[in-house]
N, C-alpha and C. Protein backbone atom coordinates (compact mmCIF):
# COMPACT_ATOMS: atom_id res chain seq x y z
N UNK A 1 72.02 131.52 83.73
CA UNK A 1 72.34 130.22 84.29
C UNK A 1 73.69 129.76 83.76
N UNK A 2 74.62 129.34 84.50
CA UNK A 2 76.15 128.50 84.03
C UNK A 2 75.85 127.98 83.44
N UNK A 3 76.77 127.65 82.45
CA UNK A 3 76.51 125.92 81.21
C UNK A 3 77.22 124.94 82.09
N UNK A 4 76.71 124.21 81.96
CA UNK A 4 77.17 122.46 82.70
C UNK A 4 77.71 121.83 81.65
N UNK A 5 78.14 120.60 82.24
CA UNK A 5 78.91 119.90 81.15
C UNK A 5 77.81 119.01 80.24
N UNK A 6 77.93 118.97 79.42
CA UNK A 6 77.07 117.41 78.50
C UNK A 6 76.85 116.61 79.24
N UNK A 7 75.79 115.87 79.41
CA UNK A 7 75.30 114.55 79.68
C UNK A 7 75.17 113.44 78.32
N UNK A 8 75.22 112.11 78.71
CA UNK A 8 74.55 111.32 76.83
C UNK A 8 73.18 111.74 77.15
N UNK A 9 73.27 111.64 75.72
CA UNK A 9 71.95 112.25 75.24
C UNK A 9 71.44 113.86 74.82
N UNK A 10 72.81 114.64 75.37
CA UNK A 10 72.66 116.17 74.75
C UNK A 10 72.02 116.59 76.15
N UNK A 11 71.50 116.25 76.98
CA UNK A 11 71.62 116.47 78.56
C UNK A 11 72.26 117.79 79.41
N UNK A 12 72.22 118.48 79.95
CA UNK A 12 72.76 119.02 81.01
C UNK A 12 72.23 119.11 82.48
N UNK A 13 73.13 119.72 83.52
CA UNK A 13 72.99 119.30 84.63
C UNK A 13 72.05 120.77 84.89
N UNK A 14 72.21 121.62 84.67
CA UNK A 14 71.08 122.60 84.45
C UNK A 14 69.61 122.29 83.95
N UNK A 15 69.45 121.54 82.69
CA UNK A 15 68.20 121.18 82.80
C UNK A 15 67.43 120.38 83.60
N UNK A 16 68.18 119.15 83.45
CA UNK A 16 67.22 117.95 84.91
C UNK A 16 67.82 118.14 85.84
N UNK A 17 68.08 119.30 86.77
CA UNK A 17 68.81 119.75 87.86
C UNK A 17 69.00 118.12 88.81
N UNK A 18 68.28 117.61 89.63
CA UNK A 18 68.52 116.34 90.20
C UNK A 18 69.19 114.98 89.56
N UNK A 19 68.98 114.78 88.14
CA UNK A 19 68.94 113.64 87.08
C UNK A 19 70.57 114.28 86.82
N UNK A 20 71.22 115.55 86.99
CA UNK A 20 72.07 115.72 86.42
C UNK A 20 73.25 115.69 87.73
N UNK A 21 72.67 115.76 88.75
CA UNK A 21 73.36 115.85 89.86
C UNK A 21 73.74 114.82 90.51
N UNK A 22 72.70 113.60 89.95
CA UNK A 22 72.76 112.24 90.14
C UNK A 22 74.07 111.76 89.38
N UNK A 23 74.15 112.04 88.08
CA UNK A 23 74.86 111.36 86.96
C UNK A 23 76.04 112.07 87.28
N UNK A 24 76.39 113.20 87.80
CA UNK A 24 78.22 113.37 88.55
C UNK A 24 78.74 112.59 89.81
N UNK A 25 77.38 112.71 90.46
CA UNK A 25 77.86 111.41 91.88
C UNK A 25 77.81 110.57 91.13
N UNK A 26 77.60 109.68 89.92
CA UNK A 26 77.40 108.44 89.95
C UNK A 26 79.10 108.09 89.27
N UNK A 27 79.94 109.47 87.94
CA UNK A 27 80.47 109.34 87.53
C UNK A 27 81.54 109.22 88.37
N UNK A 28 81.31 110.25 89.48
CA UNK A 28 82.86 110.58 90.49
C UNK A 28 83.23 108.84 91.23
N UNK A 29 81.99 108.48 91.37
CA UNK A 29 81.87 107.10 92.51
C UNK A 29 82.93 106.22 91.53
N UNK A 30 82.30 105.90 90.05
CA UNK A 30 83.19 105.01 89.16
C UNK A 30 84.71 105.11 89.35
N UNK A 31 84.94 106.74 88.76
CA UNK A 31 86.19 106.96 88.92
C UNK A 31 86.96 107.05 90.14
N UNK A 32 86.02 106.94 91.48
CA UNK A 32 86.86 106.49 92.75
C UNK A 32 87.28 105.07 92.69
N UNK A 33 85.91 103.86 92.27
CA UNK A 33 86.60 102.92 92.34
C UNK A 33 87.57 102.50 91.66
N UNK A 34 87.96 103.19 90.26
CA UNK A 34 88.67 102.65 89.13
C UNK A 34 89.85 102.88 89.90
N UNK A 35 90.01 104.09 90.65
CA UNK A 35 91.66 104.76 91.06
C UNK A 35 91.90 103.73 92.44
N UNK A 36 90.88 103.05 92.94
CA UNK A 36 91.34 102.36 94.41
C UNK A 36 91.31 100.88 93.80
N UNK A 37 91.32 100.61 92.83
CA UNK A 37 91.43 99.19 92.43
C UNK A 37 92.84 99.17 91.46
N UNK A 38 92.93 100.34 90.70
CA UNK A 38 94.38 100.33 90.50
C UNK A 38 95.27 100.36 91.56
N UNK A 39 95.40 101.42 92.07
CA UNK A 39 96.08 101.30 93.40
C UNK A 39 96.31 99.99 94.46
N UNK A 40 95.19 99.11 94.20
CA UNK A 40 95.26 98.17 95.68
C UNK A 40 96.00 97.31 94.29
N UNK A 41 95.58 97.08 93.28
CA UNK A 41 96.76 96.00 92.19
C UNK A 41 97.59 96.07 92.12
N UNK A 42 97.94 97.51 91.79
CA UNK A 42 99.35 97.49 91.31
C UNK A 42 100.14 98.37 92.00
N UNK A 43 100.03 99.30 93.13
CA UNK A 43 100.79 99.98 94.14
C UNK A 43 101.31 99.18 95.33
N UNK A 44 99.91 98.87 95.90
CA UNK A 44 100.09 99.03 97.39
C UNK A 44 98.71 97.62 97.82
N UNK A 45 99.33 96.98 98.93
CA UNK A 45 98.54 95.35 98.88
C UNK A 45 98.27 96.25 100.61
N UNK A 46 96.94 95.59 101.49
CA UNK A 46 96.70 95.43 102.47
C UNK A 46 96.99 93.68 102.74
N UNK A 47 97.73 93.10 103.56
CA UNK A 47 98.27 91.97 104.26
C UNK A 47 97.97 91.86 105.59
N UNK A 48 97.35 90.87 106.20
CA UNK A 48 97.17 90.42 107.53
C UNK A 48 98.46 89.69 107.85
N UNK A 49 98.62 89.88 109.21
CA UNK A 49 99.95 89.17 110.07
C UNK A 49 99.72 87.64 110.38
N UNK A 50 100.48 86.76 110.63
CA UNK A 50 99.63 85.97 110.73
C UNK A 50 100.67 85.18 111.57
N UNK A 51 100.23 85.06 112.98
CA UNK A 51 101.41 84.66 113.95
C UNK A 51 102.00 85.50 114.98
N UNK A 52 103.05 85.27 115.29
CA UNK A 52 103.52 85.85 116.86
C UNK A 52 105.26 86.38 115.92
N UNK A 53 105.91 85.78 115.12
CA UNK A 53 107.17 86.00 115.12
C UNK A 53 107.92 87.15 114.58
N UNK A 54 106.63 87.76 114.63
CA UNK A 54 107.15 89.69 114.25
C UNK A 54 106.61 90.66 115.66
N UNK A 55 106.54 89.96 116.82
CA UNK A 55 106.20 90.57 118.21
C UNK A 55 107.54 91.10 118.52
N UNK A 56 107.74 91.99 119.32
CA UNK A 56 106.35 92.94 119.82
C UNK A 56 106.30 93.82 118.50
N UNK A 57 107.22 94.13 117.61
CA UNK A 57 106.71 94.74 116.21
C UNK A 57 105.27 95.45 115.96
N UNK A 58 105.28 93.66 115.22
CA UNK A 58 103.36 93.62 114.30
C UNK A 58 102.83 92.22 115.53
N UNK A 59 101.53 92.01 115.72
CA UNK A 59 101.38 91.15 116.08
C UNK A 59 100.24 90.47 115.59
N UNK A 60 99.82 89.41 116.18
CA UNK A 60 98.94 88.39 114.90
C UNK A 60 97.62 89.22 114.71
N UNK A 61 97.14 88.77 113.46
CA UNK A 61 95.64 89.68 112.91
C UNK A 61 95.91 91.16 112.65
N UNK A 62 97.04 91.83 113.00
CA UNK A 62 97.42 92.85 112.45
C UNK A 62 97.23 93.46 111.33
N UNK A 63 96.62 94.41 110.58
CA UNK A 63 96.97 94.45 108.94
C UNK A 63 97.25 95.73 108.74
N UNK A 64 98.54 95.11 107.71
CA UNK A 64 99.37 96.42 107.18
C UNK A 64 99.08 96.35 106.03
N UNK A 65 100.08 97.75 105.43
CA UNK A 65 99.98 97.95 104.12
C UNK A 65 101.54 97.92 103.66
N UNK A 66 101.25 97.09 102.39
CA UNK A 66 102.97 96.84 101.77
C UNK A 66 102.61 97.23 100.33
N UNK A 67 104.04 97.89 100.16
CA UNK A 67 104.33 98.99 98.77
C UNK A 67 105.33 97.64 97.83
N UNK A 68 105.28 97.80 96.29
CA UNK A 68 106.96 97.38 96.27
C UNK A 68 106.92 98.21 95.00
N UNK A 69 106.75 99.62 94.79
CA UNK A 69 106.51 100.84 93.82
C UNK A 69 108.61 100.40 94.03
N UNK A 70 108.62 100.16 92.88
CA UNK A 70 110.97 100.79 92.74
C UNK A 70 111.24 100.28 94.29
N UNK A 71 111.07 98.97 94.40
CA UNK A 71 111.54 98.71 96.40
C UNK A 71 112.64 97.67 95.31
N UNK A 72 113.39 98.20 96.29
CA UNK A 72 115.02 97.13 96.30
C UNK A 72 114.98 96.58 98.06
N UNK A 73 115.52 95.80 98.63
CA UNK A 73 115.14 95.29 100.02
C UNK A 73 116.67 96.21 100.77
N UNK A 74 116.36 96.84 101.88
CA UNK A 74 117.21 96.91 102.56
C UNK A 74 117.64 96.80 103.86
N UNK A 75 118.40 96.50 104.59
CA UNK A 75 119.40 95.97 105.85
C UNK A 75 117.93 97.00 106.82
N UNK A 76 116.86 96.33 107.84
CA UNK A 76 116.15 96.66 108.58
C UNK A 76 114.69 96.64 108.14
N UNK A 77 114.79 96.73 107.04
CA UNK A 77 113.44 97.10 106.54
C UNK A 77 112.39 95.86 107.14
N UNK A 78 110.97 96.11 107.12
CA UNK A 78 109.94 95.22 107.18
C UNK A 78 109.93 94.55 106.26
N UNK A 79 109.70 93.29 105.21
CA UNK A 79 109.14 93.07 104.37
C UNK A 79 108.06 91.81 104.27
N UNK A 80 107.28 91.69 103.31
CA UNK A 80 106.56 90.95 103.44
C UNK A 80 106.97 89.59 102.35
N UNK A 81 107.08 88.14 102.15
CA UNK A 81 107.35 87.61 100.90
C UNK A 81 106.72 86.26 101.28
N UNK A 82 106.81 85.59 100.13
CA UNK A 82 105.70 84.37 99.69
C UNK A 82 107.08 83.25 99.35
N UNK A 83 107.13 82.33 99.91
CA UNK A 83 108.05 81.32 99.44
C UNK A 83 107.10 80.13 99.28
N UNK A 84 106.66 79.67 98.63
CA UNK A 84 105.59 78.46 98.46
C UNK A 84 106.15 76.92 98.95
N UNK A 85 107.63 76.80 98.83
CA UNK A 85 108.23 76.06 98.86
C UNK A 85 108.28 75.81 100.92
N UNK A 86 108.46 76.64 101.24
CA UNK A 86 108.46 77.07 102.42
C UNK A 86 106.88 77.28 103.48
N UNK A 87 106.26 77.92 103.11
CA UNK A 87 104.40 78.30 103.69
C UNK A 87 103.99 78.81 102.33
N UNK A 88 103.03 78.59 102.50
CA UNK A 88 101.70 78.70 101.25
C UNK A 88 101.40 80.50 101.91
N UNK A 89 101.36 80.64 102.95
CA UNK A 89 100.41 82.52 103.07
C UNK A 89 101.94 82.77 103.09
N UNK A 90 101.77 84.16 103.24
CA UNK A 90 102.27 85.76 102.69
C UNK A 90 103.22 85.46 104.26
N UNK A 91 104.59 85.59 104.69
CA UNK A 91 104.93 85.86 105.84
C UNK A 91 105.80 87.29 106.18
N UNK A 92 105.91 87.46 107.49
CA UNK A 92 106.39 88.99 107.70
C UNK A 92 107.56 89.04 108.34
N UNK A 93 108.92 89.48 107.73
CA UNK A 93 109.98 89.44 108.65
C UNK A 93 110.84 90.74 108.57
N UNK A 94 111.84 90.51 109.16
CA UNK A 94 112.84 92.21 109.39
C UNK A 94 114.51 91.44 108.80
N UNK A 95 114.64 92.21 107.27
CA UNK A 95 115.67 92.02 107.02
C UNK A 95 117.25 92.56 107.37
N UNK A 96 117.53 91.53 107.94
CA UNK A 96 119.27 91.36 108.41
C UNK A 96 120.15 91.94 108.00
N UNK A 97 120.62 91.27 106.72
CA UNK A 97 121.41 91.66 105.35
C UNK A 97 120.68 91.61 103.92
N UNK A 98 121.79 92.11 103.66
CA UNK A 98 121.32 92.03 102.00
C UNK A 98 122.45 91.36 101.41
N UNK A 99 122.47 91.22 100.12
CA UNK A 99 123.11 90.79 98.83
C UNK A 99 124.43 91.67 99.17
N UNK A 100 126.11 90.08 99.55
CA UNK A 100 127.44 90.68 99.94
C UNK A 100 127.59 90.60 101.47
N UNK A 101 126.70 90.72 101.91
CA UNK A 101 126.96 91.29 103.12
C UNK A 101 126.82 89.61 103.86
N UNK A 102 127.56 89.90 105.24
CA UNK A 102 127.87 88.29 105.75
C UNK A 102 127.38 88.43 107.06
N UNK A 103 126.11 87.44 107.47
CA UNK A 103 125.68 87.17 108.94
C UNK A 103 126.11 86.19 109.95
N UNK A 104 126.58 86.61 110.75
CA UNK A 104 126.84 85.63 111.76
C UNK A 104 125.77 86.03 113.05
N UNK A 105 126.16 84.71 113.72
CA UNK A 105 124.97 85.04 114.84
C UNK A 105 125.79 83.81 116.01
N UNK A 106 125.87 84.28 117.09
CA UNK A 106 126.53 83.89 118.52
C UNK A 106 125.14 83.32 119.44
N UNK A 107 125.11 81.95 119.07
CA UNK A 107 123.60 81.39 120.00
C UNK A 107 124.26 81.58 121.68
N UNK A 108 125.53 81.58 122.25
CA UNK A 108 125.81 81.68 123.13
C UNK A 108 126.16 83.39 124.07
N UNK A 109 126.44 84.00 122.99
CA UNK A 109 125.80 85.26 123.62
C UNK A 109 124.93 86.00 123.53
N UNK A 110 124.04 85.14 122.13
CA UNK A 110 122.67 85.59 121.94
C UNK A 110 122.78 87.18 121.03
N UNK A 111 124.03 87.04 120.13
CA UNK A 111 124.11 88.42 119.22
C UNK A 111 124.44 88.38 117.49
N UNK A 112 124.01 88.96 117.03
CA UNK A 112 123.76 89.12 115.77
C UNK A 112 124.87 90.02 115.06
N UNK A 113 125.40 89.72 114.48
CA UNK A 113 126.98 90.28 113.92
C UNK A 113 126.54 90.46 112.01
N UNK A 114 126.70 91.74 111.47
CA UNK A 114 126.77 91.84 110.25
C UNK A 114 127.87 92.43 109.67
N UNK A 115 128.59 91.95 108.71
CA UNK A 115 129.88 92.10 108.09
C UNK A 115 130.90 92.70 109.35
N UNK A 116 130.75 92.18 110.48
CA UNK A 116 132.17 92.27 111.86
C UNK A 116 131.15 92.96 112.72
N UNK A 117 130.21 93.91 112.01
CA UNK A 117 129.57 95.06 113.54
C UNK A 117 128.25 94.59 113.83
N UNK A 118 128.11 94.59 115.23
CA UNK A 118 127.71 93.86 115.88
C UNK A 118 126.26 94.69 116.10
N UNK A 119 124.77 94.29 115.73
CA UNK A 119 123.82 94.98 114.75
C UNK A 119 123.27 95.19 116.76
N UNK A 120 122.74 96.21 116.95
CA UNK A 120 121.83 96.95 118.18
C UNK A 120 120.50 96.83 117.31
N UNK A 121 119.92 96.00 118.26
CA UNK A 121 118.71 95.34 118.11
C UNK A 121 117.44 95.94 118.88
N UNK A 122 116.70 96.77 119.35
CA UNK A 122 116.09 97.30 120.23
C UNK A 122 114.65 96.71 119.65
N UNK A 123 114.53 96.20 118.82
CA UNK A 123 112.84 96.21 118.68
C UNK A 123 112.74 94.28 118.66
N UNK A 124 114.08 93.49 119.01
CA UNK A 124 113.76 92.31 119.60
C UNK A 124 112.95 91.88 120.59
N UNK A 125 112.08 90.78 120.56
CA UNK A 125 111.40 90.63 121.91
C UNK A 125 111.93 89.71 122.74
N UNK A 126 113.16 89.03 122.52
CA UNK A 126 113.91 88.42 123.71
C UNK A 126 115.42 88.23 122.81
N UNK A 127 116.48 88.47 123.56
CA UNK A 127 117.96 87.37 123.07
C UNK A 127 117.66 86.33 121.99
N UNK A 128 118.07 86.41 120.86
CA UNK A 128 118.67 84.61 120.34
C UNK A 128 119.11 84.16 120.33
N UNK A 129 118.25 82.92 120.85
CA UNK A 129 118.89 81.24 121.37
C UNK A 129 118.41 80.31 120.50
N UNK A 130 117.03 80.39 119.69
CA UNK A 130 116.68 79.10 118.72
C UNK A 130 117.69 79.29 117.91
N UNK A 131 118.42 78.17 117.64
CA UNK A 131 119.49 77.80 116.35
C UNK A 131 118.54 76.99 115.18
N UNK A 132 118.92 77.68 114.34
CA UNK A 132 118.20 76.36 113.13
C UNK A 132 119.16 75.69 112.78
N UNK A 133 119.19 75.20 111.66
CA UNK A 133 119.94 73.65 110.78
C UNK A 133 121.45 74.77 110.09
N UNK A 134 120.72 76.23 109.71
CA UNK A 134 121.74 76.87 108.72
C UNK A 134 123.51 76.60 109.71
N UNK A 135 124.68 76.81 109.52
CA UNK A 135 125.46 77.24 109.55
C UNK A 135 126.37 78.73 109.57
N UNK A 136 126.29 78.68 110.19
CA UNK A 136 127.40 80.52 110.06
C UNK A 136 128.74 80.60 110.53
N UNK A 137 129.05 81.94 109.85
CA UNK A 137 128.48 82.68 109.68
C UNK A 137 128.03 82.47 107.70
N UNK A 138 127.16 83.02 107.21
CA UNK A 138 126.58 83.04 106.17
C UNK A 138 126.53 84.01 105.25
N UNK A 139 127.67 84.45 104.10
CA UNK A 139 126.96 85.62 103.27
C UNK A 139 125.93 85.17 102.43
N UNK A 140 125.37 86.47 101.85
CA UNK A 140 123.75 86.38 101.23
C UNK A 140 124.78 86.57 99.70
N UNK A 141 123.86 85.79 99.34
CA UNK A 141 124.02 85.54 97.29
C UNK A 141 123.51 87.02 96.61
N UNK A 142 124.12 87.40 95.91
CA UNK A 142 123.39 88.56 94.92
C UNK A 142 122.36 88.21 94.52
N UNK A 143 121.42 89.05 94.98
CA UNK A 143 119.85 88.97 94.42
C UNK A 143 119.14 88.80 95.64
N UNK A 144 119.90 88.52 96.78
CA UNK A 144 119.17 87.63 98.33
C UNK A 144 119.08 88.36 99.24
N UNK A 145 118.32 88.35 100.25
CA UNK A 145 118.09 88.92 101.87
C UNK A 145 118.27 87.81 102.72
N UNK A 146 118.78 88.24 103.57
CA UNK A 146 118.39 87.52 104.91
C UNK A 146 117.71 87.98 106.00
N UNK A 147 116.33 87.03 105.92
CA UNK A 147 115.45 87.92 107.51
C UNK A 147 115.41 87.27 108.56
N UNK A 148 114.88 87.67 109.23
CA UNK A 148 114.92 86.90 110.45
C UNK A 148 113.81 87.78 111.32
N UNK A 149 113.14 86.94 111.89
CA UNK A 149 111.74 87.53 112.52
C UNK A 149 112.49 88.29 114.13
N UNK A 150 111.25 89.25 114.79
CA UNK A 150 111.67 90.03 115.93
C UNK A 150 111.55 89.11 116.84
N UNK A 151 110.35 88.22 116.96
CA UNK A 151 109.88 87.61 118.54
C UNK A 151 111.02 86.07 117.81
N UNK A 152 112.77 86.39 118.29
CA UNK A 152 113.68 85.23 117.48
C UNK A 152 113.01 83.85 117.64
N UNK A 153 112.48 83.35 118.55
CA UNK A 153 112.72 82.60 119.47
C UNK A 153 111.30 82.09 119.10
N UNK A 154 110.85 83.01 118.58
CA UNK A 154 109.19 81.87 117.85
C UNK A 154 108.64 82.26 116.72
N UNK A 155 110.53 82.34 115.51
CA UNK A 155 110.25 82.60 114.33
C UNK A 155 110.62 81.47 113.50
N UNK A 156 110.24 81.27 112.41
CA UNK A 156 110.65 80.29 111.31
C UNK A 156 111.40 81.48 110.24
N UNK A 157 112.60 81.47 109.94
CA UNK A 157 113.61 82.66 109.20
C UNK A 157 114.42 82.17 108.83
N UNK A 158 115.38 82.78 108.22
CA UNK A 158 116.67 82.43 107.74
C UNK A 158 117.83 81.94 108.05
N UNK A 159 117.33 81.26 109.30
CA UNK A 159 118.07 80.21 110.37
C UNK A 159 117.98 78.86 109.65
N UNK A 160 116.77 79.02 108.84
CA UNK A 160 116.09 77.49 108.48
C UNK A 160 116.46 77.51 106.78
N UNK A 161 117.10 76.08 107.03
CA UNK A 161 117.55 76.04 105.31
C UNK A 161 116.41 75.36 104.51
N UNK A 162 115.17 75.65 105.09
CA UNK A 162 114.10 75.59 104.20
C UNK A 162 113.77 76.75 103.59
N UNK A 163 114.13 77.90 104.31
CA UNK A 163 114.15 79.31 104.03
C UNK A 163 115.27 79.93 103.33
N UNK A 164 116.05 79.16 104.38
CA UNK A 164 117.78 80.06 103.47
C UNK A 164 117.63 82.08 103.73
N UNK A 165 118.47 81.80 103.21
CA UNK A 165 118.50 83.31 102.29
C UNK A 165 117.04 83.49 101.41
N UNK A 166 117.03 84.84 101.41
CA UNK A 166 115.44 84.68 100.33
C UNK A 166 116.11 85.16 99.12
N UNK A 167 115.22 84.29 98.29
CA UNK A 167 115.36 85.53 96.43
C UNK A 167 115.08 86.67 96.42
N UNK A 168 115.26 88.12 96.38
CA UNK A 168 114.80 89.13 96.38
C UNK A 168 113.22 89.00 95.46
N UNK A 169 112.98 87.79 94.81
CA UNK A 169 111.98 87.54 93.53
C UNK A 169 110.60 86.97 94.30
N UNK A 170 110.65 86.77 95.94
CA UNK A 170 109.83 85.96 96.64
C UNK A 170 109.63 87.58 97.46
N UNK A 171 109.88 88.53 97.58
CA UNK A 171 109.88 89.92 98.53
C UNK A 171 108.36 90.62 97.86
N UNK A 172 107.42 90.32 98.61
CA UNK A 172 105.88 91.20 97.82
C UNK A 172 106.18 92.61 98.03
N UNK A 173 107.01 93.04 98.71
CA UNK A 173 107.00 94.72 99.31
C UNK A 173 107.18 94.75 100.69
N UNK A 174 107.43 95.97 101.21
CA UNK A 174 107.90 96.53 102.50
C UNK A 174 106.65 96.82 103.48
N UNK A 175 106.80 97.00 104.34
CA UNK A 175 106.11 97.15 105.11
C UNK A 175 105.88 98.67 105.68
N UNK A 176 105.17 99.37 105.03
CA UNK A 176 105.23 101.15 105.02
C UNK A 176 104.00 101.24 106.85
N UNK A 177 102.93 101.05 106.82
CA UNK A 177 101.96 100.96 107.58
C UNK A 177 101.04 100.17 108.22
N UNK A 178 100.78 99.94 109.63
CA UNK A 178 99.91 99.21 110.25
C UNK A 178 98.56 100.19 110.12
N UNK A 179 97.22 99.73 109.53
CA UNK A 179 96.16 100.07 109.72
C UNK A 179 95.10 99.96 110.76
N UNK A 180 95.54 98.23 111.37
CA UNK A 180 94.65 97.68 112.33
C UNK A 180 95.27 97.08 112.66
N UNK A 181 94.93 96.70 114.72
CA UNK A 181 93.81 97.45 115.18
C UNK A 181 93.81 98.98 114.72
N UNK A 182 92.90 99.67 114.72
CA UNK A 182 92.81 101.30 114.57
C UNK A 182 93.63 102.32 115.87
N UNK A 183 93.67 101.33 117.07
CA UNK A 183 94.60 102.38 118.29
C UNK A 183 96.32 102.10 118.07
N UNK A 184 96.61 101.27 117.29
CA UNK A 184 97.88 101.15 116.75
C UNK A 184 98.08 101.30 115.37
N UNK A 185 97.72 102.32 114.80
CA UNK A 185 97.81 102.75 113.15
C UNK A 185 98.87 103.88 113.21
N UNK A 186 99.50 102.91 112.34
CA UNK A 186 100.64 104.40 111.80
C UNK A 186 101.95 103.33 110.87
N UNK A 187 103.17 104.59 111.04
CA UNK A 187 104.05 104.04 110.46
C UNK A 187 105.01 102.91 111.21
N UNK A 188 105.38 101.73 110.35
CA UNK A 188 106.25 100.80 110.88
C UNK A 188 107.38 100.58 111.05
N UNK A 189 108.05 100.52 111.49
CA UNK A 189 109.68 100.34 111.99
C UNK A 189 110.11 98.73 112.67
């Protein structure tokens, strides 16, 4: 007969064949949850969408998964961030610029200009025409993003100088994957 490992009590899985077969499913189960509760803390968050102003993107009740493992924010990315000052839940937008870099935006031809070149937008869901309060064109402060949601036109973003520019310190992580619904799961762009 193989030797098995120890059980407490001087135990093996050879002697109480069932009692011992029990006590590895029971150990493996622990150590699954220990590794998916680290992981959901300190890797990787599941986030619900919550709203229309990341359409056709993400759309409301959506839930993704956001990383911020070594994330610095960059020019397109998804991200997800918390401004309290601004909304109390988690919101979802597509960053513009980053930290240096200068946005302007043309409400009359409805185009988005970053440091002179003029940004090709394909995953917009209409022209922008809502103007907020901000001024432009606008560079971003070191340390800052500027986002601005896809569906322009029924977003609250960095148009709004309640929002501003964000702190890179308000950014929970990127937006790596949509999980649900389950017929739209995959990677996000």
């Amino acid at each position: 007969m193989e030797e098995s490992p120890d059980l407490p009590g001087g135990l093996s899985t050879g002697e109480y064949g069932f009692a011992g077969e029990l006590y590895e499913w029971a150990q493996a189960l622990v150590y699954s949850v220990v590794f998916v509760v680290v992981l959901f803390t300190f890797f990787v968050r599941i986030i619900g969408v919550d709203g229309t102003s990341m359409e056709p993107t993400l759309h409301d009740s959506d839930k993704i998964v956001v990383t911020n493992i070594l994330y610095t924010p960059k020019q397109g990315d998804i991200v997800v961030l918390r401004k309290k000052s601004f909304v109390e839940k988690p919101i979802v937008k597509r960053v513009i610029a980053t930290e240096g870099q200068t946005v302007d935006i043309d409400f009359v031809t409805h185009k988005v200009w970053v440091d002179g070149e003029l940004l090709e937008e394909p995953y917009i869901k209409a022209p922008t025409s809502r103007e907020g309060d901000m001024t432009f064109p606008v560079t971003v402060p070191e340390g800052c993003i500027f986002v601005l949601g896809d569906n322009r036109n029924n977003s609250a973003d960095s148009r709004l100088s309640r929002l501003g520019v964000v702190d890179n310190r308000y950014v929970l992580g990127r937006v790596i994957f949509r999980v649900y619904p389950f017929g739209k799961a995959g990677k996000v762009e």
